[in-house]
C-alpha atoms as a PDB file:
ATOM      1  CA  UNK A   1     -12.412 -12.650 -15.848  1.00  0.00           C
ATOM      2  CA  UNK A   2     -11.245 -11.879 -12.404  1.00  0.00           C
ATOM      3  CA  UNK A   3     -10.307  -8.441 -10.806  1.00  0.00           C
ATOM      4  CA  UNK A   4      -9.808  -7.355  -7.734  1.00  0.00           C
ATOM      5  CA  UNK A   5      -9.822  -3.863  -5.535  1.00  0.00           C
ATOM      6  CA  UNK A   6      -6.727  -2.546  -4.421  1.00  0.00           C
ATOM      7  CA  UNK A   7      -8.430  -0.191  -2.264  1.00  0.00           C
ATOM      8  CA  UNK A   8      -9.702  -3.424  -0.713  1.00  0.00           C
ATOM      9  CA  UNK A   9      -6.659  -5.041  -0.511  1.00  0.00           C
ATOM     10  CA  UNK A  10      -4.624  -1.863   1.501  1.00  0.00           C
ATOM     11  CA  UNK A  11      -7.493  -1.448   3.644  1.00  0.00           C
ATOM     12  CA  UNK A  12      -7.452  -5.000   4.751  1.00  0.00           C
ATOM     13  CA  UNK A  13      -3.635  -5.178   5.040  1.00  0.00           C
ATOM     14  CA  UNK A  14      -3.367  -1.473   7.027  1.00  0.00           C
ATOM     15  CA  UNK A  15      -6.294  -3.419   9.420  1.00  0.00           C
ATOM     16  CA  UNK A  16      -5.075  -6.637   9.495  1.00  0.00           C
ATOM     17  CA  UNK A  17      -0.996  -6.457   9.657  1.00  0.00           C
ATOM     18  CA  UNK A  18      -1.258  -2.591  10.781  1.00  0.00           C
ATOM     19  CA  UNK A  19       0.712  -2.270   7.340  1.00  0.00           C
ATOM     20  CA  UNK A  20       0.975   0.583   5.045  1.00  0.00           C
ATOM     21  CA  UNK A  21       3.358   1.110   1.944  1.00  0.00           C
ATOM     22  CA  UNK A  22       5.778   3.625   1.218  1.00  0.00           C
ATOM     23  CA  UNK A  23       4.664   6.000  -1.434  1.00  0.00           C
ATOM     24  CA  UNK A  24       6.269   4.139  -4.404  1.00  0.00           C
ATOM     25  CA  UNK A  25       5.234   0.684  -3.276  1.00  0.00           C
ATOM     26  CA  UNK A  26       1.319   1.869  -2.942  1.00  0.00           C
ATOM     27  CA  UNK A  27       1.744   3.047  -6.798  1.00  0.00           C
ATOM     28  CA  UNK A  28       2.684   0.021  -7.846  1.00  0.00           C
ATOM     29  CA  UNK A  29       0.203  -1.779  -5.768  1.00  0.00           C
ATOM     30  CA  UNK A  30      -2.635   0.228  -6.881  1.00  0.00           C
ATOM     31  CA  UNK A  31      -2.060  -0.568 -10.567  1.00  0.00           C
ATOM     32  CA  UNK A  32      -4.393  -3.589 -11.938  1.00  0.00           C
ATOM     33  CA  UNK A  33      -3.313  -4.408 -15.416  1.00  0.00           C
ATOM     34  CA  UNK A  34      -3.502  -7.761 -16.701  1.00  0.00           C
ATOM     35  CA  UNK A  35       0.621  -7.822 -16.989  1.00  0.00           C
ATOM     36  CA  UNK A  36       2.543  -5.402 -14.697  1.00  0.00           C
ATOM     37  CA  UNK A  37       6.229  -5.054 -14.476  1.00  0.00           C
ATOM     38  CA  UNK A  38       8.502  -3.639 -12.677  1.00  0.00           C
ATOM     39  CA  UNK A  39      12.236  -3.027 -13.025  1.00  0.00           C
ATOM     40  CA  UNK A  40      13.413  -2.648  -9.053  1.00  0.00           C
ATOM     41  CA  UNK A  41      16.990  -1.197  -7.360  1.00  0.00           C
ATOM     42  CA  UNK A  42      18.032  -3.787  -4.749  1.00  0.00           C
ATOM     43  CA  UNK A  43      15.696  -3.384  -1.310  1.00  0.00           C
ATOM     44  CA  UNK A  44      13.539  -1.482  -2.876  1.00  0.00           C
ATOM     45  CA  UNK A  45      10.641  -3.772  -1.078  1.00  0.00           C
ATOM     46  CA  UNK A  46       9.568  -6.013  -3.428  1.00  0.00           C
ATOM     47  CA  UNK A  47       9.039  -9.020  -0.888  1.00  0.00           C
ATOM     48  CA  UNK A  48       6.971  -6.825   1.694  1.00  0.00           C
ATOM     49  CA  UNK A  49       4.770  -5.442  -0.948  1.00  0.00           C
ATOM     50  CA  UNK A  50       4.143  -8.452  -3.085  1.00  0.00           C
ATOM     51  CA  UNK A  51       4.082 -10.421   0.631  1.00  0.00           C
ATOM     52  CA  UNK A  52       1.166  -8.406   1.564  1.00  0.00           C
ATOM     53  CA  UNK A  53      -0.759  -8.391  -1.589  1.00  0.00           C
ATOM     54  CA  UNK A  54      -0.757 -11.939  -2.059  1.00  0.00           C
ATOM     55  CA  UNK A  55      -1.807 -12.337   1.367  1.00  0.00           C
ATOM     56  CA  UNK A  56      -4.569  -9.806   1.446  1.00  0.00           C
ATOM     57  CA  UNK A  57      -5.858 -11.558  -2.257  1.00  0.00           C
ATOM     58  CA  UNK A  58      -6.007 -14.979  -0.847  1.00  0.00           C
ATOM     59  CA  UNK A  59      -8.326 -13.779   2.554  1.00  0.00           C
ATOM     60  CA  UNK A  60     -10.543 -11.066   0.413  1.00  0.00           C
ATOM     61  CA  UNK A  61     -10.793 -13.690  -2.408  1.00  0.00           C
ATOM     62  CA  UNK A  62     -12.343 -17.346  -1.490  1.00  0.00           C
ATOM     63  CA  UNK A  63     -10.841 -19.676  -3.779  1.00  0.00           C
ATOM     64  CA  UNK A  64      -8.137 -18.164  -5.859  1.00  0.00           C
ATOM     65  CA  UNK A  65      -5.248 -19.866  -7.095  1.00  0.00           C
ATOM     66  CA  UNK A  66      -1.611 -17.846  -6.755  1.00  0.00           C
ATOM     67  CA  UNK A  67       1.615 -18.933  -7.925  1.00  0.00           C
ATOM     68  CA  UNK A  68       4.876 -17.697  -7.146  1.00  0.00           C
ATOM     69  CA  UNK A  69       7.557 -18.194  -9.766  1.00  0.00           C
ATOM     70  CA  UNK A  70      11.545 -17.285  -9.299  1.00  0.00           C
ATOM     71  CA  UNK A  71      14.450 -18.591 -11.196  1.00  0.00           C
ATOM     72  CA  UNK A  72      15.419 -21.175  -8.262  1.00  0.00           C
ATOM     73  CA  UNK A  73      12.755 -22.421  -5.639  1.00  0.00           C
ATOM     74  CA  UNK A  74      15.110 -21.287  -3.156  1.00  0.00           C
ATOM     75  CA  UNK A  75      14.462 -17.728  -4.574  1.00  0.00           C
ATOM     76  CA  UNK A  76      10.650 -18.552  -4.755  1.00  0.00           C
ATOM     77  CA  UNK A  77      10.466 -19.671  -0.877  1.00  0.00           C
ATOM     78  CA  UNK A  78      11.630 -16.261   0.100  1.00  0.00           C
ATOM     79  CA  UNK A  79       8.245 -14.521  -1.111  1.00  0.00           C
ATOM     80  CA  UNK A  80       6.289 -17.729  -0.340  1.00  0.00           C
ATOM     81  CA  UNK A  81       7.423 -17.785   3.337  1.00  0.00           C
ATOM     82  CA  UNK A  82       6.719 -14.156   4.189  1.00  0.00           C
ATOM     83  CA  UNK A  83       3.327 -14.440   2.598  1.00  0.00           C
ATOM     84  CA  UNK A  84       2.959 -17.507   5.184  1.00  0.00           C
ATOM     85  CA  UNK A  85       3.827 -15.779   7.837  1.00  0.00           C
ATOM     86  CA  UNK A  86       1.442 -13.085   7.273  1.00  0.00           C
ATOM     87  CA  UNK A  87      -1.494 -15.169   6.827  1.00  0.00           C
ATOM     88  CA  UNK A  88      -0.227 -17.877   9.790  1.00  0.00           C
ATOM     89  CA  UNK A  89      -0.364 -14.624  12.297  1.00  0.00           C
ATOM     90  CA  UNK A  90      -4.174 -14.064  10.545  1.00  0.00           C
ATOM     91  CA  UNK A  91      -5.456 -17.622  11.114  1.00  0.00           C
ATOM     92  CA  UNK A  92      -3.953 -17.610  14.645  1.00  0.00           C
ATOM     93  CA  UNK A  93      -5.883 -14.137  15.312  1.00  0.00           C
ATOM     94  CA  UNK A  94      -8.750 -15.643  13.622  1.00  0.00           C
ATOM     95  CA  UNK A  95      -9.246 -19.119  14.152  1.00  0.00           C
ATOM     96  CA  UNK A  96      -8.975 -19.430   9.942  1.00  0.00           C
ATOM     97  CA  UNK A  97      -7.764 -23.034   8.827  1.00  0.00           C
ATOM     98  CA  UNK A  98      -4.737 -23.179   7.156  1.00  0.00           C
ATOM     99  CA  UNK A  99      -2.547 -26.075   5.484  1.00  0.00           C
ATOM    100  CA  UNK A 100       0.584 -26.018   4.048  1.00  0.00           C
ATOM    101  CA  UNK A 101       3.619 -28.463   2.878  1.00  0.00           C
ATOM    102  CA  UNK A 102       6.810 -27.901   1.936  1.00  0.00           C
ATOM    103  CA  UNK A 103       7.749 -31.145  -0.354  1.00  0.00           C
ATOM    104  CA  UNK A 104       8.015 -31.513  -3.385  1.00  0.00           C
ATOM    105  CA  UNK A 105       7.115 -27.646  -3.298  1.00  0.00           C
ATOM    106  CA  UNK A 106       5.421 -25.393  -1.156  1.00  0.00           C
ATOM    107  CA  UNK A 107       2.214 -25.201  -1.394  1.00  0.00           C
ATOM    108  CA  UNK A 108      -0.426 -23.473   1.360  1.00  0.00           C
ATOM    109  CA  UNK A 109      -4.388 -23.752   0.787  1.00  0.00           C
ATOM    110  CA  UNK A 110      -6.737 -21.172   3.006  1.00  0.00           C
ATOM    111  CA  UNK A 111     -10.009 -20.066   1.921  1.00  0.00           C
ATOM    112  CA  UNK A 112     -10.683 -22.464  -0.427  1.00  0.00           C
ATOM    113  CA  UNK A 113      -7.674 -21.299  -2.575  1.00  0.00           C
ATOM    114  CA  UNK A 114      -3.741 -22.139  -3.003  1.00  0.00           C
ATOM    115  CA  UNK A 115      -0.545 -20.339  -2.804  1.00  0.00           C
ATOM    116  CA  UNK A 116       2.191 -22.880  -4.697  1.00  0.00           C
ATOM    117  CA  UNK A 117       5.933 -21.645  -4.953  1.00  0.00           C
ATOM    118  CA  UNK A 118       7.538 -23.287  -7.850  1.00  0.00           C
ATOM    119  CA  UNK A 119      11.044 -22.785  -9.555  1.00  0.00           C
ATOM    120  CA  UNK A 120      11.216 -21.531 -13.316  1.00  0.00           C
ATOM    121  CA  UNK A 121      13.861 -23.903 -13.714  1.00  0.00           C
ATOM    122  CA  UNK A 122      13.447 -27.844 -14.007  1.00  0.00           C
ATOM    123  CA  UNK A 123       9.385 -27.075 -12.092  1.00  0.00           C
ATOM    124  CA  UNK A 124       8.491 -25.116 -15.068  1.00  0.00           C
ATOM    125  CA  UNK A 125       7.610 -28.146 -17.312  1.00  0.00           C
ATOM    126  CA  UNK A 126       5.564 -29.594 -14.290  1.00  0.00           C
ATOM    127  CA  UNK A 127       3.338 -26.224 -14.792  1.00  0.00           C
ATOM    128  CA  UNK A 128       2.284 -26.669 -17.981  1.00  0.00           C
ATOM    129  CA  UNK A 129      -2.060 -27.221 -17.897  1.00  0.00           C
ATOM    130  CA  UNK A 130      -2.494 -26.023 -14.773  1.00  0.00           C
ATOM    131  CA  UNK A 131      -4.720 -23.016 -13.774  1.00  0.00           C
ATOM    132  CA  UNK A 132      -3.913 -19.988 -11.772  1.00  0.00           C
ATOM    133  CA  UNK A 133      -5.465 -16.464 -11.101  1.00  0.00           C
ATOM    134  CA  UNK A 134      -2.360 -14.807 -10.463  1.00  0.00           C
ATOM    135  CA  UNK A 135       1.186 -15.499 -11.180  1.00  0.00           C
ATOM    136  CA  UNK A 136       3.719 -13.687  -9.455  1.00  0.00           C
ATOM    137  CA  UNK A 137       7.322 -14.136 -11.017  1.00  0.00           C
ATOM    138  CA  UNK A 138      10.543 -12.947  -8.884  1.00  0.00           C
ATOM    139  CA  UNK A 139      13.243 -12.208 -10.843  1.00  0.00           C
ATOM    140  CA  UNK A 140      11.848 -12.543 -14.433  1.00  0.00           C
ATOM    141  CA  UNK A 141      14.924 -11.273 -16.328  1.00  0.00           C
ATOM    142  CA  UNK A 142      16.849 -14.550 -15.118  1.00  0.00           C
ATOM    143  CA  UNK A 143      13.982 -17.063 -16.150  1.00  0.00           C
ATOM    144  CA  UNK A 144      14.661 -18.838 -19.680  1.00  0.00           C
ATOM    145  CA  UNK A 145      12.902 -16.529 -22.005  1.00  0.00           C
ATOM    146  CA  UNK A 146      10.498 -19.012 -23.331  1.00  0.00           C
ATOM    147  CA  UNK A 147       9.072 -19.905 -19.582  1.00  0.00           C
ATOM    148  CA  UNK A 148       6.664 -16.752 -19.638  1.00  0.00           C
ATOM    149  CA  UNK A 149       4.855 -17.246 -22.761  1.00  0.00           C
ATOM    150  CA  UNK A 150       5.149 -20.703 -23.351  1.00  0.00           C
ATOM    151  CA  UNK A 151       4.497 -21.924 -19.592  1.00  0.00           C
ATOM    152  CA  UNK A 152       3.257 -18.808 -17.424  1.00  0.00           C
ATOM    153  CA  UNK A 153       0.829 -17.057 -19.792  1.00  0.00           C
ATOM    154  CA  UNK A 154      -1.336 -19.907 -20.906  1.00  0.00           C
ATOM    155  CA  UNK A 155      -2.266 -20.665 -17.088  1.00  0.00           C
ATOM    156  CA  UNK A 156      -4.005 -17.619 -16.697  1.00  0.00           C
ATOM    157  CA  UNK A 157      -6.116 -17.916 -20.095  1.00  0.00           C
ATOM    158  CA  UNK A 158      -9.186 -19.529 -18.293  1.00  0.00           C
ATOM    159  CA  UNK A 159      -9.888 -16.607 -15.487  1.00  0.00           C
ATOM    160  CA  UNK A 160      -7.899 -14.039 -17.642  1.00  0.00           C
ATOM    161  CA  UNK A 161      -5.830 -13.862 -14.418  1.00  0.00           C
ATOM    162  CA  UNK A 162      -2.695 -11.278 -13.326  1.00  0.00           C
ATOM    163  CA  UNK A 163       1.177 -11.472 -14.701  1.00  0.00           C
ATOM    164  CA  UNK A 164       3.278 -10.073 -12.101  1.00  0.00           C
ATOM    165  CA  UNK A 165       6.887  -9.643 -13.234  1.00  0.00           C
ATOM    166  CA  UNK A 166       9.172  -8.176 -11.181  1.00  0.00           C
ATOM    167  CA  UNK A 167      13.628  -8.086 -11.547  1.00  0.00           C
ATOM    168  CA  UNK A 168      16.325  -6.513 -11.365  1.00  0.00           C
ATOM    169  CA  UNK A 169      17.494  -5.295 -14.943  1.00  0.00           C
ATOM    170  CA  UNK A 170      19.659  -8.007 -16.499  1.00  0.00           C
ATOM    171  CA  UNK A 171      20.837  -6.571 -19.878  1.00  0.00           C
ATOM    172  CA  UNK A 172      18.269  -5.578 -22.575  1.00  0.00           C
ATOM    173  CA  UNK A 173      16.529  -8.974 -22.984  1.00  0.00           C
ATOM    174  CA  UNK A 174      13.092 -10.541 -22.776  1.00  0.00           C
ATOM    175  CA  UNK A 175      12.580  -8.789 -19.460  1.00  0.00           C
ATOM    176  CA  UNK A 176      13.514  -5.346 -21.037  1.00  0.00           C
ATOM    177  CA  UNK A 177      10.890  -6.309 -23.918  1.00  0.00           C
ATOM    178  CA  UNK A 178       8.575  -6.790 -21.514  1.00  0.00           C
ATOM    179  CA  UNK A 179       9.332  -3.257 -19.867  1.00  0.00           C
ATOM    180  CA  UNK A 180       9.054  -1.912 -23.456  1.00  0.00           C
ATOM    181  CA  UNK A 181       5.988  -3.324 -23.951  1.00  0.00           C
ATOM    182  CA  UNK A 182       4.348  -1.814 -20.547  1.00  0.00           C
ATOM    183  CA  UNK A 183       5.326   1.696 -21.565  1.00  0.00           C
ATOM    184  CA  UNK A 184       2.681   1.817 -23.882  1.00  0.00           C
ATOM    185  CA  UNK A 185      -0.061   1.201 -20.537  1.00  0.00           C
ATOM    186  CA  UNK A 186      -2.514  -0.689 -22.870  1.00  0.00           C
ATOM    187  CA  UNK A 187      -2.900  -4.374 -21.745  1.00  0.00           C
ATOM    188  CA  UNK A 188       0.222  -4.042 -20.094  1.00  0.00           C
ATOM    189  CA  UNK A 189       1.820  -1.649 -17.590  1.00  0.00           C
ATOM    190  CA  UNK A 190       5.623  -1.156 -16.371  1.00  0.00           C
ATOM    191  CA  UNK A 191       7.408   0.874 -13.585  1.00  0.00           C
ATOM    192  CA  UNK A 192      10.941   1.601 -12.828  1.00  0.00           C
ATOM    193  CA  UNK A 193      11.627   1.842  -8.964  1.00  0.00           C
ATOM    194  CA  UNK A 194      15.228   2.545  -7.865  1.00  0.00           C
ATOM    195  CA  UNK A 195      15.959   2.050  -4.460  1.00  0.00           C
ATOM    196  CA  UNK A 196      16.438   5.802  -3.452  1.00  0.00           C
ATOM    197  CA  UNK A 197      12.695   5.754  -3.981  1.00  0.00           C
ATOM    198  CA  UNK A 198      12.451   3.546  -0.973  1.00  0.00           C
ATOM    199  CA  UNK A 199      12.387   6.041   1.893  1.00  0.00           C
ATOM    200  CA  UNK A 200      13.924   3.715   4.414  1.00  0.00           C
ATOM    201  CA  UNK A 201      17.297   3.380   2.424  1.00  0.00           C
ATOM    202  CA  UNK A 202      19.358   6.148   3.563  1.00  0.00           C
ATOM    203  CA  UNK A 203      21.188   8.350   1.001  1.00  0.00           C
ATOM    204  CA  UNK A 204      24.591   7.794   3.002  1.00  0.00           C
ATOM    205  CA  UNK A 205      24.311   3.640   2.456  1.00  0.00           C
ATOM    206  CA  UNK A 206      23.365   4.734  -1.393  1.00  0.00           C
ATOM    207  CA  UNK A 207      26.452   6.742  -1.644  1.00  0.00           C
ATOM    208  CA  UNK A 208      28.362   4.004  -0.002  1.00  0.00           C
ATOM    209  CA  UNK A 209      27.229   1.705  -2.826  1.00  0.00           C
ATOM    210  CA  UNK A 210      27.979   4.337  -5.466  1.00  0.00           C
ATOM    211  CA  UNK A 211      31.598   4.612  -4.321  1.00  0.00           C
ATOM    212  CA  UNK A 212      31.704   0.591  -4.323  1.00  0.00           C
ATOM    213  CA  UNK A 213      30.182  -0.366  -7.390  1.00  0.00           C
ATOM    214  CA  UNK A 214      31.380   0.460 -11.066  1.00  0.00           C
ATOM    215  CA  UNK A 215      28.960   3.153 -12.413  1.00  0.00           C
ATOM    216  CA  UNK A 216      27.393   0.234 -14.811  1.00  0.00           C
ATOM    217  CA  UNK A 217      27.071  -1.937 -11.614  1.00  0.00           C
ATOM    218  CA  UNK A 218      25.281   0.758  -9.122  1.00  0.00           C
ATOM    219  CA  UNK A 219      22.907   1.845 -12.267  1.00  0.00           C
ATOM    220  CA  UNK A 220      21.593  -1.781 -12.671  1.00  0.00           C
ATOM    221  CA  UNK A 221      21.255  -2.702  -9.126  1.00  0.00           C
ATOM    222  CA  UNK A 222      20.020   0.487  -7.358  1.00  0.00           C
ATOM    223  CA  UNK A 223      18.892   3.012 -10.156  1.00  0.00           C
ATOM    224  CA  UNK A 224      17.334  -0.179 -11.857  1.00  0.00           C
ATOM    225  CA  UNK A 225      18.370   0.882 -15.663  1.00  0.00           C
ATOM    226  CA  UNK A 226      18.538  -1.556 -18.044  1.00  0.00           C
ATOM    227  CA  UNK A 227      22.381  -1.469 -19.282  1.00  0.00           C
ATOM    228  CA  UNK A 228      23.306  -2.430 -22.961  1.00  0.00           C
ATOM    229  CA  UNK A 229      26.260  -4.982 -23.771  1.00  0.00           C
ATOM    230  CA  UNK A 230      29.055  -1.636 -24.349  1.00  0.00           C
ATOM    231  CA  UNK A 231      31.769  -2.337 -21.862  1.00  0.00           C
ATOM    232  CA  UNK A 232      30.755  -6.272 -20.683  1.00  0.00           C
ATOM    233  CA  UNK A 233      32.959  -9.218 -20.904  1.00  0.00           C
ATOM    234  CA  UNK A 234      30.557 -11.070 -21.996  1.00  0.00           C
ATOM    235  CA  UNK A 235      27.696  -9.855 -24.332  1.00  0.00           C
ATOM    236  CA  UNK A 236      24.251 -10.215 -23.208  1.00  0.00           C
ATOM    237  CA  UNK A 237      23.202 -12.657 -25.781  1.00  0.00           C
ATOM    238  CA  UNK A 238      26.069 -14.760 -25.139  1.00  0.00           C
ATOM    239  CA  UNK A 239      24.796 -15.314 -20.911  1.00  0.00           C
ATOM    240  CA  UNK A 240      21.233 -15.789 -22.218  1.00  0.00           C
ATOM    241  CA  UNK A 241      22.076 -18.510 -23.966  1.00  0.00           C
ATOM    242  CA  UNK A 242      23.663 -20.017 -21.457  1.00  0.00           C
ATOM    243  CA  UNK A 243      21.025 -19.584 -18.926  1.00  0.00           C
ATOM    244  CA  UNK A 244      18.533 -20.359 -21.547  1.00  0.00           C
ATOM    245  CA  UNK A 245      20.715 -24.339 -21.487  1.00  0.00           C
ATOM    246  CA  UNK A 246      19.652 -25.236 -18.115  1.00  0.00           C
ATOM    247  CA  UNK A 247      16.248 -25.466 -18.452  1.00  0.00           C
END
């Protein structure tokens, strides 16, 4: 079974990268359930955040395996390069040997454990029998809704490792469920963070947004609510299916 500290992990981060979260980010950061989600307004801070923890993880913890998952590996290269950058800027203060590739996927290896970025798309199938402590998935509610427990959850079943699931709300399917699920705080725990609680976002660009944006629009993508079908062109189970079709 692994764990981890998060007191650790701030500590080393606030030392190491002179970093320290906003108030929202260190509750979500200081949660250790075996699945967390979170339902996030657009620049809330995801990247940062999840940037920092998975760098801190891999330097506290010799030999864990990570894996960052996002609908497109294009998506999944945005965490996996700002973790690299942190942890390039630690072996370069450090003398700590690093490695990393970028074909056929990223992958970086540093204290005896690996950071992989992989799409959820056509890379999904690739990830079936592998091993990870930690999965990190980047906009979940876009992934086909079979990738997390088909593909994602059975890679953690040997270390009883961490499901990280993070989106933008995208209509009340398997992502919502999963939401749902974390309410209850059991195995599983789930946050809502709009992007006002972000204290870096002004309230004048917010209001901006609001005047913008339909009211549906600005309450998915910076309140983070999860919006039912009522006024859509299309219903939600209608674009599922279709994203379900491309994998």
């Amino acid at each position: 079974m692994w764990r981890y500290s998060p007191e650790k992990v701030l500590r080393f981060a606030r030392e190491q990268w002179s970093w320290e979260p906003h108030p929202a980010q260190r509750e979500w950061m200081m949660d250790t359930h075996l699945v967390k989600v979170a339902a996030c307004g657009r620049r809330w801070g995801k990247t940062e955040s999840l940037a920092v923890e998975t760098a801190a993880l891999a330097l506290i913890y010799s030999g864990i395996r990570q894996v960052i998952v996002a609908p497109t590996l294009d998506q999944a290269r945005i965490l996996f390069e700002r973790t690299a950058e942190l942890l390039q800027d630690h072996a370069e203060a450090t003398g700590a040997r690093l490695s990393m590739r970028a074909t056929p996927y990223p992958r970086l290896r540093i204290n005896d454990g690996e950071i992989t970025a992989r799409s959820g798309w056509r890379q999904a199938r690739s990830l079936r029998g592998r091993s990870a402590h930690r999965i990190v998935v980047d906009e979940a509610a876009y992934l086909n809704s079979e990738v997390i427990p088909q593909v994602l959850m059975p890679m953690l079943a040997d270390t009883e490792g961490q499901l990280v699931l993070l989106s933008t709300p995208f209509g009340m399917n398997h992502f919502w469920e999963w939401f749902v699920r974390g309410q209850s705080g059991d195995l599983c725990r789930s946050f809502r963070f709009p992007t006002s609680s972000n204290p870096s976002i002004s309230a004048t660009f917010l209001h901006s947004q609001r005047q913008l944006l339909t009211e549906r629009q600005f309450a998915v993508e910076y309140e983070a609510h999860f919006v039912d079908d009522a006024g859509a062109v299309f219903p939600q189970a209608v674009i599922q299916a279709c994203v379900d079709a491309q994998l």
